[in-house]
N, C-alpha and C. Protein backbone atom coordinates (compact mmCIF):
# COMPACT_ATOMS: atom_id res chain seq x y z
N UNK A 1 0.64 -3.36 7.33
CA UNK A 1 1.36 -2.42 8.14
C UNK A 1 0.58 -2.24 9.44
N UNK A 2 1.20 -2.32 10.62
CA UNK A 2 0.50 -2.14 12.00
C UNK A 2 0.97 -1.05 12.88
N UNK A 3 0.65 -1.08 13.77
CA UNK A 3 1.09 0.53 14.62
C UNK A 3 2.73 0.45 14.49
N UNK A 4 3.15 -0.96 15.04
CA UNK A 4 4.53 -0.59 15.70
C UNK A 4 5.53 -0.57 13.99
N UNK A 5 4.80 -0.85 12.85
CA UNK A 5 5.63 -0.74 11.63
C UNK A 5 5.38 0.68 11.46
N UNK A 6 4.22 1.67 11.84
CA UNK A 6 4.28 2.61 11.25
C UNK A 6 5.15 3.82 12.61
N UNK A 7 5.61 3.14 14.02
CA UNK A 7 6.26 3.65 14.86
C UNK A 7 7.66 3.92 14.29
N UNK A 8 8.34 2.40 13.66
CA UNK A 8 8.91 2.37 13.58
C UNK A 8 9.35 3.53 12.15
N UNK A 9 8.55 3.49 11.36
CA UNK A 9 9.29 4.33 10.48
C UNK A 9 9.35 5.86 10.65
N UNK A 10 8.35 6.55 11.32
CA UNK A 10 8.14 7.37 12.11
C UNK A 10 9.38 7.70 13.00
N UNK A 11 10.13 6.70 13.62
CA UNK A 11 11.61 7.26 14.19
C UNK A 11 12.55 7.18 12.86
N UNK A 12 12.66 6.37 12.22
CA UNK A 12 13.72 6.83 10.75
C UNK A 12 13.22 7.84 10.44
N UNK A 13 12.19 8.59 9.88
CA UNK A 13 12.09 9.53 9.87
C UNK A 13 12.69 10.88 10.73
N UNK A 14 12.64 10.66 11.75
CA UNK A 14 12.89 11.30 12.39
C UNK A 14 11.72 12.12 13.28
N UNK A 15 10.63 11.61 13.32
CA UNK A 15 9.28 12.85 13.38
C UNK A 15 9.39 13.13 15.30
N UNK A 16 8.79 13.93 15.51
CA UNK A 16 9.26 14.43 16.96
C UNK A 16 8.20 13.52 17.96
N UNK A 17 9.55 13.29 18.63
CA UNK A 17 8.62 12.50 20.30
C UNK A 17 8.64 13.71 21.50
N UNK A 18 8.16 12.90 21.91
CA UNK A 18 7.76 13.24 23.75
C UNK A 18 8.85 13.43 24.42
N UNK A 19 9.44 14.30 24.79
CA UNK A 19 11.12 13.72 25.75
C UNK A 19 11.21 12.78 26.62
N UNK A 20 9.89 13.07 27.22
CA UNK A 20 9.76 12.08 28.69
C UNK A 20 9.18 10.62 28.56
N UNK A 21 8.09 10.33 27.74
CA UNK A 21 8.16 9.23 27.53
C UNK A 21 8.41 8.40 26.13
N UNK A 22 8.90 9.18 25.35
CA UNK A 22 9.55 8.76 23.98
C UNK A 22 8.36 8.11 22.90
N UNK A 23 6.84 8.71 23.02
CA UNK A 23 6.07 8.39 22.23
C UNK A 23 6.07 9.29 21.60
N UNK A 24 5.80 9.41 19.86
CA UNK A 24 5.47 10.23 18.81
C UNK A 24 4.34 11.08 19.55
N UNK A 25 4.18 11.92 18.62
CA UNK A 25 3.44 12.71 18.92
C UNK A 25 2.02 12.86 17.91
N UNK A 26 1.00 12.94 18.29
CA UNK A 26 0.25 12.99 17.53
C UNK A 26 -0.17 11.32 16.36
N UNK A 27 0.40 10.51 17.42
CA UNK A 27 0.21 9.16 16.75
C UNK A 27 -0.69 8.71 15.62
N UNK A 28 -2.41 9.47 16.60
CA UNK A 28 -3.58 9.05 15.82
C UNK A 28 -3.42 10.12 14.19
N UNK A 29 -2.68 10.71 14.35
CA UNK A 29 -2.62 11.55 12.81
C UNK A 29 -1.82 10.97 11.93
N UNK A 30 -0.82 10.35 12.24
CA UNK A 30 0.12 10.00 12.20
C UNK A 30 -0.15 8.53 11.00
N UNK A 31 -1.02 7.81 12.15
CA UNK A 31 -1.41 6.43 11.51
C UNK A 31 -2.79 6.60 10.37
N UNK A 32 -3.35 7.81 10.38
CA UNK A 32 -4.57 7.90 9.53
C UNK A 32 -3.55 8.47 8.21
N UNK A 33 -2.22 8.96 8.14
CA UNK A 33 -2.04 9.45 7.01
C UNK A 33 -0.81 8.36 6.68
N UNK A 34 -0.27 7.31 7.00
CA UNK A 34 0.56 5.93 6.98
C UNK A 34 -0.82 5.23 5.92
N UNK A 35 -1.75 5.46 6.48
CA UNK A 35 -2.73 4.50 5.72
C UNK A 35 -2.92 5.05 4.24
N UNK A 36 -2.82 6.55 4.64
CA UNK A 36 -3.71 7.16 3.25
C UNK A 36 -2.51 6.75 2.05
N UNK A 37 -1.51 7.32 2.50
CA UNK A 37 -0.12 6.64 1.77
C UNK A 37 -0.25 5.02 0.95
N UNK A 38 -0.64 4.38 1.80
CA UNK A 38 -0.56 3.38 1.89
C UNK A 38 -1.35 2.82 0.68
N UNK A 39 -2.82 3.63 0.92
CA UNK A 39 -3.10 3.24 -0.22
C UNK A 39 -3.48 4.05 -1.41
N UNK A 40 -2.73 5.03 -1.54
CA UNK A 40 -2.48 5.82 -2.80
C UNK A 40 -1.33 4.89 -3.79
N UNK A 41 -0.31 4.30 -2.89
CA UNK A 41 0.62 3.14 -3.41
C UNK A 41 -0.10 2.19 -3.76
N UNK A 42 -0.75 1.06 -3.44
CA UNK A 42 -1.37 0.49 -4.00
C UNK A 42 -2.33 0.18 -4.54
N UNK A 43 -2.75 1.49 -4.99
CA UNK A 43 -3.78 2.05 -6.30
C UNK A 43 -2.67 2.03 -7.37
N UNK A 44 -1.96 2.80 -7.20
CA UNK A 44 -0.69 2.91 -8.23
C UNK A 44 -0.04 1.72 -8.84
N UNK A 45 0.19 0.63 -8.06
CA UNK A 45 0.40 -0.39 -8.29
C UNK A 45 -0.51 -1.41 -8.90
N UNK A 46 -1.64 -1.25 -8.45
CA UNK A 46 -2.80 -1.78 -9.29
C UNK A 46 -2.89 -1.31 -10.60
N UNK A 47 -3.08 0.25 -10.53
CA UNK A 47 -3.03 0.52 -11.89
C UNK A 47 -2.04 0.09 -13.54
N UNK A 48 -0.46 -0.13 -12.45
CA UNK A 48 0.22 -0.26 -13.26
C UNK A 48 0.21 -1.71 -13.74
N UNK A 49 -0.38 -2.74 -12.91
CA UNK A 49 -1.05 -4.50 -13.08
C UNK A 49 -1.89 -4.19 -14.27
N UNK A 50 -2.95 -3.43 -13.95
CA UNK A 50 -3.72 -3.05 -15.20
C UNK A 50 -3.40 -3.05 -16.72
N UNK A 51 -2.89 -2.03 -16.69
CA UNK A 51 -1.72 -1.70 -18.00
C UNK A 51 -1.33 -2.70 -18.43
N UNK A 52 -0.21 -3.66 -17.36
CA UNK A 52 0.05 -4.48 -17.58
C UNK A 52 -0.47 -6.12 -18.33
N UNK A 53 -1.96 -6.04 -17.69
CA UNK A 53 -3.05 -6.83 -18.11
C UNK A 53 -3.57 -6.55 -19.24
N UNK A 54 -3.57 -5.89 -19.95
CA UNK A 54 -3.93 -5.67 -21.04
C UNK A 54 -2.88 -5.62 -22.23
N UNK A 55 -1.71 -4.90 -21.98
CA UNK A 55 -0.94 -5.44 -22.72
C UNK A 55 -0.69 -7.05 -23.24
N UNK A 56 -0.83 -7.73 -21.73
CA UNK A 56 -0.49 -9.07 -21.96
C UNK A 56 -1.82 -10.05 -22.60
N UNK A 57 -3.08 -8.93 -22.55
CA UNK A 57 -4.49 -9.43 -23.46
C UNK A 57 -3.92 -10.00 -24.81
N UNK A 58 -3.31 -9.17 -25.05
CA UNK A 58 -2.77 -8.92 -26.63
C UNK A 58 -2.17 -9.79 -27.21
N UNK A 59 -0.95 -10.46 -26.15
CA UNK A 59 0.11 -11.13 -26.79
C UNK A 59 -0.84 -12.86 -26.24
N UNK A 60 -1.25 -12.97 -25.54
CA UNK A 60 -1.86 -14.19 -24.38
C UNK A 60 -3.20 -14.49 -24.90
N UNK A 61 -2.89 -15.38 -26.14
CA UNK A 61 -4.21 -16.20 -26.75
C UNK A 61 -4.76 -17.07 -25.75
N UNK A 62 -4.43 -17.35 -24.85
CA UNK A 62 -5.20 -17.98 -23.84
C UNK A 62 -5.37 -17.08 -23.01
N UNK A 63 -5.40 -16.27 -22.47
CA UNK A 63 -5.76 -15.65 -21.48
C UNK A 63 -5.24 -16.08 -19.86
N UNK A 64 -4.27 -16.69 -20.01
CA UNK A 64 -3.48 -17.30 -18.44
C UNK A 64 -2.85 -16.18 -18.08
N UNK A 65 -2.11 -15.62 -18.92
CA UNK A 65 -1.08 -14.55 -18.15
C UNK A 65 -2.33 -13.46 -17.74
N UNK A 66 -3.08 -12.67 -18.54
CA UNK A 66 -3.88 -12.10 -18.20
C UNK A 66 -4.61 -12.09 -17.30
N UNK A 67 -5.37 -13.00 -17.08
CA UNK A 67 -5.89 -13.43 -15.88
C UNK A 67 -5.58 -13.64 -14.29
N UNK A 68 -4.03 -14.07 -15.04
CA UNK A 68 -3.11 -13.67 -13.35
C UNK A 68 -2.66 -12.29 -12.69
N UNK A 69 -2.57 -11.86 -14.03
CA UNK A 69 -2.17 -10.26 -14.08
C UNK A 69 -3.40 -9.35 -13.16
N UNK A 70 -4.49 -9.68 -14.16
CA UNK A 70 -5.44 -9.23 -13.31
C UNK A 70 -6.20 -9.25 -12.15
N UNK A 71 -6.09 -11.07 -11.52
CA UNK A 71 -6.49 -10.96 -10.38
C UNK A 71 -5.42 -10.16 -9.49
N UNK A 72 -3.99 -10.28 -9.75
CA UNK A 72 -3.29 -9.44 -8.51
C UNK A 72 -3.47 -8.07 -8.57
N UNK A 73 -3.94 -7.49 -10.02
CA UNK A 73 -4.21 -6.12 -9.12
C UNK A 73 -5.85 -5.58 -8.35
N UNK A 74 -6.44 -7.00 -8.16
CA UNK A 74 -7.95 -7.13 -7.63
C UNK A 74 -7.55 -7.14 -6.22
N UNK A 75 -6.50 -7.80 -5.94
CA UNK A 75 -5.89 -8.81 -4.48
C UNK A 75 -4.90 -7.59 -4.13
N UNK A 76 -4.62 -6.27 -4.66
CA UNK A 76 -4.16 -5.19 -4.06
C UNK A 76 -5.12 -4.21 -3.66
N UNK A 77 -6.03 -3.95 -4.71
CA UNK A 77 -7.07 -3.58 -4.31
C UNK A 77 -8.06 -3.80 -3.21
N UNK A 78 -8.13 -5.20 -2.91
CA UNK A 78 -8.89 -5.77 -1.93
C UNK A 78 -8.09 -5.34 -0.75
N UNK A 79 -6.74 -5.27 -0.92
CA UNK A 79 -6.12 -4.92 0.82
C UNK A 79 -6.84 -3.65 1.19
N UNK A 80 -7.08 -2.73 0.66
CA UNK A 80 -7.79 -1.32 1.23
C UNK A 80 -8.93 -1.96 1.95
N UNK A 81 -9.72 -2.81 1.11
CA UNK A 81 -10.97 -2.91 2.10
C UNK A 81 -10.36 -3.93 3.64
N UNK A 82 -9.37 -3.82 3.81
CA UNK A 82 -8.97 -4.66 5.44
C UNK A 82 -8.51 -3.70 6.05
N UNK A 83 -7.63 -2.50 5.88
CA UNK A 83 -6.71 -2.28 6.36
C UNK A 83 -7.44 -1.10 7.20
């Protein structure tokens, strides 16, 4: 997600601009709490990979599904440390 994705949802929203030059207001607050969002979701989503990974421990005598399971919720996790 980059500025102009989090501009953009910011006008669906509806959140208040500038009259005169049609920028949001308060942008830099704006984009520090797009992020926090951002990754409260994909904690959540990780978590639920988790769950998921272990369930599939169970049934997955080889350990393939598991293993896939689990690296993607490593590779969601890892987006926090970029973003």
């Amino acid at each position: 997600m980059n500025r102009q994705d989090i501009i953009r949802m910011a006008q669906e929203a509806q959140m208040p601009f500038y009259w005169r030059t049609g920028e949001i207001t308060y942008l830099d607050k704006l984009e520090a709490f797009a992020a926090l969002v951002a990754s409260a979701e994909r904690e959540a989503c990780a978590k639920l990979l988790e769950e998921a990974a272990q369930a599939a421990k169970d049934v997955d005598p080889q350990g393939f599904v598991w293993i896939a399971i689990k690296t993607s919720a490593e590779g969601i996790r890892e987006r926090d440390k970029h973003d």
